[in-house]
Protein backbone atom coordinates (compact mmCIF):
# COMPACT_ATOMS: atom_id res chain seq x y z
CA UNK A 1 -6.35 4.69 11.12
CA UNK A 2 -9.41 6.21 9.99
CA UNK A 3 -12.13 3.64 8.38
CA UNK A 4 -13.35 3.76 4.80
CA UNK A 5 -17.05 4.15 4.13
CA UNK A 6 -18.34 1.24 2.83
CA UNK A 7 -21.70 0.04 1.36
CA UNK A 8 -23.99 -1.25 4.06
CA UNK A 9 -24.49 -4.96 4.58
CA UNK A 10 -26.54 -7.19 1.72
CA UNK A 11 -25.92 -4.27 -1.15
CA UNK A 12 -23.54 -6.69 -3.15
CA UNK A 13 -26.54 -8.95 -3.48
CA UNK A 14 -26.26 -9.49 -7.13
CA UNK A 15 -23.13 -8.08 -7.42
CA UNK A 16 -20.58 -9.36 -10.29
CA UNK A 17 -16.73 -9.47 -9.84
CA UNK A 18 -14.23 -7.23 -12.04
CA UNK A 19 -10.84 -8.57 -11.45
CA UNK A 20 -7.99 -6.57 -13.17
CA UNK A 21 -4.49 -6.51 -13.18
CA UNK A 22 -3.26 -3.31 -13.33
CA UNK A 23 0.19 -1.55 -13.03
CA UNK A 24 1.10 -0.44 -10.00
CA UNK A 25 1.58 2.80 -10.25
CA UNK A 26 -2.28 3.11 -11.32
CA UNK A 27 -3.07 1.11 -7.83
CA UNK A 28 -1.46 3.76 -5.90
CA UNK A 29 -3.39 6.86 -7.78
CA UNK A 30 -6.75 4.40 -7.16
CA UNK A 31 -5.57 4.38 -2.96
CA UNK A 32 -4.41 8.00 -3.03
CA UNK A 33 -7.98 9.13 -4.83
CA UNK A 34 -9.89 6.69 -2.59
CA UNK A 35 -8.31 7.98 0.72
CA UNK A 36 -8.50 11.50 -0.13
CA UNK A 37 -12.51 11.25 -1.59
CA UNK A 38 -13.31 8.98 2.31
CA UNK A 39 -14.59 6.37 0.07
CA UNK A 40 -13.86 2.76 -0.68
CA UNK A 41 -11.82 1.23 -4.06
CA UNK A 42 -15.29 -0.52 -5.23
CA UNK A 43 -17.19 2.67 -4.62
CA UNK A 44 -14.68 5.26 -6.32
CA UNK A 45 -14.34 3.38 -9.35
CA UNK A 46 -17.86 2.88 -10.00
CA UNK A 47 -18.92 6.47 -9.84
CA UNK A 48 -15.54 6.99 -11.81
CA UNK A 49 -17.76 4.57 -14.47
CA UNK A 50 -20.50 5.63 -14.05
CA UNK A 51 -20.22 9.53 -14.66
CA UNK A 52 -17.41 8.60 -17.65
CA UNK A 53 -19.01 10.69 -20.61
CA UNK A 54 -19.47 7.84 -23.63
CA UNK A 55 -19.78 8.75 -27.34
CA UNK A 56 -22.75 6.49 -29.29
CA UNK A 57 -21.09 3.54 -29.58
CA UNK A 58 -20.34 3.52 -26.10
CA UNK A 59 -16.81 4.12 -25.92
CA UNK A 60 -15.44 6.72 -23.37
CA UNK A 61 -15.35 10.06 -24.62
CA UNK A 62 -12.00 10.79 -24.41
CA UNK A 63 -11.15 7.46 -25.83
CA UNK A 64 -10.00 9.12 -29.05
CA UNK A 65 -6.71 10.24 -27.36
CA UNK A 66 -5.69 6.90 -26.79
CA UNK A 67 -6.61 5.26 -29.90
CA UNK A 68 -4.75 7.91 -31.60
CA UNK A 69 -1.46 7.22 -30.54
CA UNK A 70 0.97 4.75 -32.15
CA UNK A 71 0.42 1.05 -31.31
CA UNK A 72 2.83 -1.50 -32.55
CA UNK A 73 1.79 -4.01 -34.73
CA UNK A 74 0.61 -7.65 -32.99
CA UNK A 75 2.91 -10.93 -33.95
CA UNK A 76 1.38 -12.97 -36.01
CA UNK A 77 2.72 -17.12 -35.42
């Protein structure tokens, strides 16, 4: 089995954790584009970040499409 790239030793000085939950079927698209790009998980989602196009109030730019679909209303006790 092939080894992923990684970051050399001592970058994650300073580094802060993201832990997420996410479905599964978006963990195997995160593998699949991971394995195919040579990369590492940490490293493909951060350039995924960090070349997402924001708008001015820092929300993604293609955010719109997903606030614009219905969303049930929250429960209220």
């Amino acid at each position: 089995m092939a080894r992923t790239p990684r970051k050399d030793r001592g970058t994650a000085a300073g580094a802060v954790g993201l832990f997420v939950l996410v479905d599964p079927d978006v963990k195997e698209k995160v593998d699949k584009m991971a394995a195919a790009a040579g990369v590492s998980k940490v490293r493909l989602i951060e350039e995924l970040v960090r070349r997402a196009e924001t708008d001015a109030d820092s929300r993604p730019a293609w955010w719109r499409d997903v606030a614009d679909q219905q969303e049930l209303p929250l429960k209220t006790a």
